[in-house]
C-alpha atoms as a PDB file:
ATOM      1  CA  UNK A   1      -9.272  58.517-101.018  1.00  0.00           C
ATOM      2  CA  UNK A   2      -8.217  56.177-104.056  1.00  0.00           C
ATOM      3  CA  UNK A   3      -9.924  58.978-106.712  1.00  0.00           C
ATOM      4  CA  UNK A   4      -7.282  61.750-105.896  1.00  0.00           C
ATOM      5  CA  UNK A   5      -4.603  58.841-107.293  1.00  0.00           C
ATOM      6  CA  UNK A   6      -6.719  58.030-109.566  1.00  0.00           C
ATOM      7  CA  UNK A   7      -7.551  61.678-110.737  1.00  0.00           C
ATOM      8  CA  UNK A   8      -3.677  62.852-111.040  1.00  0.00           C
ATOM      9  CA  UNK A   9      -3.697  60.066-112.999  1.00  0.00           C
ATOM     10  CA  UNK A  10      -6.020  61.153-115.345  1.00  0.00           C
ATOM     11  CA  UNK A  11      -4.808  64.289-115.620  1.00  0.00           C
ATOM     12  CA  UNK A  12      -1.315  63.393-116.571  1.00  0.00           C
ATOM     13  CA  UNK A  13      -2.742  61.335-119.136  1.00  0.00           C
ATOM     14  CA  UNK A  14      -4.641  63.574-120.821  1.00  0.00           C
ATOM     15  CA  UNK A  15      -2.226  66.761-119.984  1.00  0.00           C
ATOM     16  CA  UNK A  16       0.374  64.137-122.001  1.00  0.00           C
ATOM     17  CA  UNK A  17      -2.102  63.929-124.532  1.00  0.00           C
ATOM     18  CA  UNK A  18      -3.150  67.203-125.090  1.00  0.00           C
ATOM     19  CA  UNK A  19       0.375  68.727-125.276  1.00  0.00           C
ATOM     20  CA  UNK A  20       1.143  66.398-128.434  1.00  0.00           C
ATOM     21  CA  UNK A  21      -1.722  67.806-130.607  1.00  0.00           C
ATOM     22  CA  UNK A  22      -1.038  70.988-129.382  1.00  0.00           C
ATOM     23  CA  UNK A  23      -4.522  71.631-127.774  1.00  0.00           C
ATOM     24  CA  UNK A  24      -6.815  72.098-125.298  1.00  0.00           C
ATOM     25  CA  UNK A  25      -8.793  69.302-123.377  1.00  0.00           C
ATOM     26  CA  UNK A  26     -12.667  69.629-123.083  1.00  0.00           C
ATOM     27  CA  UNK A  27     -13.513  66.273-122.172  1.00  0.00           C
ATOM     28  CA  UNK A  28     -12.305  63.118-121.424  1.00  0.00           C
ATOM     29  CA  UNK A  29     -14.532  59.328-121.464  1.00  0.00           C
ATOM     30  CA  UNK A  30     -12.754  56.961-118.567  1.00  0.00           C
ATOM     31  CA  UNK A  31     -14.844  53.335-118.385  1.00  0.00           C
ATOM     32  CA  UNK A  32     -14.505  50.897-115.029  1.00  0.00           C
ATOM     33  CA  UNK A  33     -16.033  47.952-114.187  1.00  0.00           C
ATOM     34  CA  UNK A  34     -18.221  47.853-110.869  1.00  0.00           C
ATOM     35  CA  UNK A  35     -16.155  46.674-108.792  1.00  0.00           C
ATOM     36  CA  UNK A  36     -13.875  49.660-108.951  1.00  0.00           C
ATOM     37  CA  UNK A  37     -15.597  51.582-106.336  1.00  0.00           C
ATOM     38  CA  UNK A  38     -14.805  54.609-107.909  1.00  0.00           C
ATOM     39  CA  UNK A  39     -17.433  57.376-106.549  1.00  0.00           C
ATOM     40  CA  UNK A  40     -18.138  59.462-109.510  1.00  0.00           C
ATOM     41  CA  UNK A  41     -19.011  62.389-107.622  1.00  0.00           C
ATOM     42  CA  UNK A  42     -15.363  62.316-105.471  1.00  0.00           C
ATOM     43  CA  UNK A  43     -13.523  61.858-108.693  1.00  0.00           C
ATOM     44  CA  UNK A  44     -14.896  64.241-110.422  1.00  0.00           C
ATOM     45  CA  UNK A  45     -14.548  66.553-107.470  1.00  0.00           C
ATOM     46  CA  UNK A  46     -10.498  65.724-107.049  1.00  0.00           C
ATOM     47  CA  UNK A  47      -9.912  66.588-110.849  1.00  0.00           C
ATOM     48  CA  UNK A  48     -12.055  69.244-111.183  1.00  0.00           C
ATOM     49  CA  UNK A  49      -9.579  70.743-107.825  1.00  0.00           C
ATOM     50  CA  UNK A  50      -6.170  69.310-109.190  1.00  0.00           C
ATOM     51  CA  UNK A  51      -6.604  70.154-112.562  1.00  0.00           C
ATOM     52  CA  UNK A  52      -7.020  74.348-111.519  1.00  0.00           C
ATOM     53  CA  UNK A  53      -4.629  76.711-113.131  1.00  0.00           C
ATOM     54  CA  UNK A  54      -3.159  73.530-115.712  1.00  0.00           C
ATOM     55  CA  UNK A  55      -4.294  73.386-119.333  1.00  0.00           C
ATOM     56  CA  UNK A  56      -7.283  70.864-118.042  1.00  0.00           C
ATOM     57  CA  UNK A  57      -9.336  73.069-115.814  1.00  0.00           C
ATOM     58  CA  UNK A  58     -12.548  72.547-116.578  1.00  0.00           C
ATOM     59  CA  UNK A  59     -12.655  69.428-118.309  1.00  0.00           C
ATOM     60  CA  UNK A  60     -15.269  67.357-118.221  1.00  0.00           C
ATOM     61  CA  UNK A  61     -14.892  64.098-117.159  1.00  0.00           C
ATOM     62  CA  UNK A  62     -17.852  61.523-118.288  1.00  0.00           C
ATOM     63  CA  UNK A  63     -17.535  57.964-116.291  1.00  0.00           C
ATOM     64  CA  UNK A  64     -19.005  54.308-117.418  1.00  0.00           C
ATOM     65  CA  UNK A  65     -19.039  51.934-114.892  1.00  0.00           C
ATOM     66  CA  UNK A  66     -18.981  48.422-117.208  1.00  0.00           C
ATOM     67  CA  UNK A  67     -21.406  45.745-115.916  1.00  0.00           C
ATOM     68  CA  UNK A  68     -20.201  42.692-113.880  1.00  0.00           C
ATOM     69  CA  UNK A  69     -19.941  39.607-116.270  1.00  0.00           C
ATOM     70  CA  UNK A  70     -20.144  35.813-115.650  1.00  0.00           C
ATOM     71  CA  UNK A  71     -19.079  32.812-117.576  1.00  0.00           C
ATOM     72  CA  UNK A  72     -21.637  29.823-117.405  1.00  0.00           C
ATOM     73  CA  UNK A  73     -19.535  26.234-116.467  1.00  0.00           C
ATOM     74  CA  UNK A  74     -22.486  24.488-118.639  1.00  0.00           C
ATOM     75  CA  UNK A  75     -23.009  26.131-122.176  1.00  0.00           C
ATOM     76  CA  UNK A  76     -20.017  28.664-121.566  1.00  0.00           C
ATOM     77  CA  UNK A  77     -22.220  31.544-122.232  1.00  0.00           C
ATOM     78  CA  UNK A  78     -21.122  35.209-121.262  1.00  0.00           C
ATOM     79  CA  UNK A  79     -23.543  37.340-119.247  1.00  0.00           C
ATOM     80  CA  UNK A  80     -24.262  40.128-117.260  1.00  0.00           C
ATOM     81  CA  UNK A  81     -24.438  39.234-113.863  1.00  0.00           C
ATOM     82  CA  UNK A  82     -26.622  41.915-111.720  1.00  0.00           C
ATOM     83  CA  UNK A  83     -25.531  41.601-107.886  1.00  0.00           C
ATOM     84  CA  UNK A  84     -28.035  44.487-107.004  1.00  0.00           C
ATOM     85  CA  UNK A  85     -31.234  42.577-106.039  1.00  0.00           C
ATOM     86  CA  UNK A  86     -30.647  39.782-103.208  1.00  0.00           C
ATOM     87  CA  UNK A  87     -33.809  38.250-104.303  1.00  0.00           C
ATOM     88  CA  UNK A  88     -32.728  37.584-107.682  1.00  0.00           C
ATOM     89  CA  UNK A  89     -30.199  34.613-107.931  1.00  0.00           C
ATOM     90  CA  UNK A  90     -28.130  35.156-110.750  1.00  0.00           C
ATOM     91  CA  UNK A  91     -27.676  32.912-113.587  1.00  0.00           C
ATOM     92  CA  UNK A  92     -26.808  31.891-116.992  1.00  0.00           C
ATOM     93  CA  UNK A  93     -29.314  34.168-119.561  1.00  0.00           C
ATOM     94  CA  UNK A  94     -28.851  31.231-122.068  1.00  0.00           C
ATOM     95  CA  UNK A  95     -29.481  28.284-120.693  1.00  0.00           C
ATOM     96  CA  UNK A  96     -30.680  29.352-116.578  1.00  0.00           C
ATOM     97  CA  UNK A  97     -27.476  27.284-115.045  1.00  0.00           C
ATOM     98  CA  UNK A  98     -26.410  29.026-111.737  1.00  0.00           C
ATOM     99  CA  UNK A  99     -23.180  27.063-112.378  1.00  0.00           C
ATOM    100  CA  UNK A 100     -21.337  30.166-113.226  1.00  0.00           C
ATOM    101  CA  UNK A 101     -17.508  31.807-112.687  1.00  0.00           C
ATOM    102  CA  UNK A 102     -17.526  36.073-112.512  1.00  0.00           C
ATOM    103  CA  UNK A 103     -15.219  37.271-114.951  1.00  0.00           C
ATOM    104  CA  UNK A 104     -12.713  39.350-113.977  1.00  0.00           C
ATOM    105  CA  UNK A 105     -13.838  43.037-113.357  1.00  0.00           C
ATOM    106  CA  UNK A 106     -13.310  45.672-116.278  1.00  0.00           C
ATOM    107  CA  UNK A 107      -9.947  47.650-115.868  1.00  0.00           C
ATOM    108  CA  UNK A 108      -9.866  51.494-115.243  1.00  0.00           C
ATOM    109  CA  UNK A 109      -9.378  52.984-119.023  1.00  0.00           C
ATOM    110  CA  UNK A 110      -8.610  56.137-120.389  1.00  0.00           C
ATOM    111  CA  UNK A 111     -11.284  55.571-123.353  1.00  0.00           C
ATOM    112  CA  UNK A 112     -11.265  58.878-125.073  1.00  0.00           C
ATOM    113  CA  UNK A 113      -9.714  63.113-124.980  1.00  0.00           C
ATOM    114  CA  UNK A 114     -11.999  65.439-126.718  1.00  0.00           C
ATOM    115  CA  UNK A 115      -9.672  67.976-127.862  1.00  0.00           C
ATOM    116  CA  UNK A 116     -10.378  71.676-129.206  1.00  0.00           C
ATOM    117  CA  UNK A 117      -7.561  73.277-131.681  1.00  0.00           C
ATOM    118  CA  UNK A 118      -7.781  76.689-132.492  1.00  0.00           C
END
């Protein structure tokens, strides 16, 4: 299960964080694209177990999963492509060319530590 690496991870990263400002951690924003497969629910579940007894127990994690974008070969517009429907055919939003590349999928980011000093 890819979200327990993914989760210590996280948890590093924000115990890192955390420990420089000399606070707690009460939340934490992570983006993806949707090709990550990251399960929401498992990765929440891993931190929410790895992150007991440490300065992050009970932090709340709040995932965006970025939408899959294409690049049309004939006006070289950017889109959102949308690969849940197999009716729909996908295609340029600008011009309605199915003459398109996927760009490559959004990385796993760290986007933001919400962070409580007393």
């Amino acid at each position: 299960m890819h979200e327990t690496m993914v989760a210590q991870s996280l948890l590093a990263a924000i115990s890192d964080e955390a420990a420089k400002h000399n606070a707690k951690p009460i939340g934490a924003k992570i983006s993806c694209g949707k090709l990550w497969a990251i399960n929401d629910e498992a990765l929440c579940f891993a931190f929410e177990a790895i992150a007991k007894g440490t300065p992050c127990e009970g932090v709340k994690l709040d995932i965006e999963h970025k939408p899959i974008r294409g690049q049309c070969k004939k006006c070289d517009q950017s889109f959102e492509v949308e690969l849940g429907n197999p009716l729909a055919r996908p295609g340029c939003s600008k011009c309605g060319s199915d003459d398109f590349e996927l760009l490559p999928d959004g990385p796993l980011i760290l986007e933001e530590i919400e962070l409580q000093t007393d």
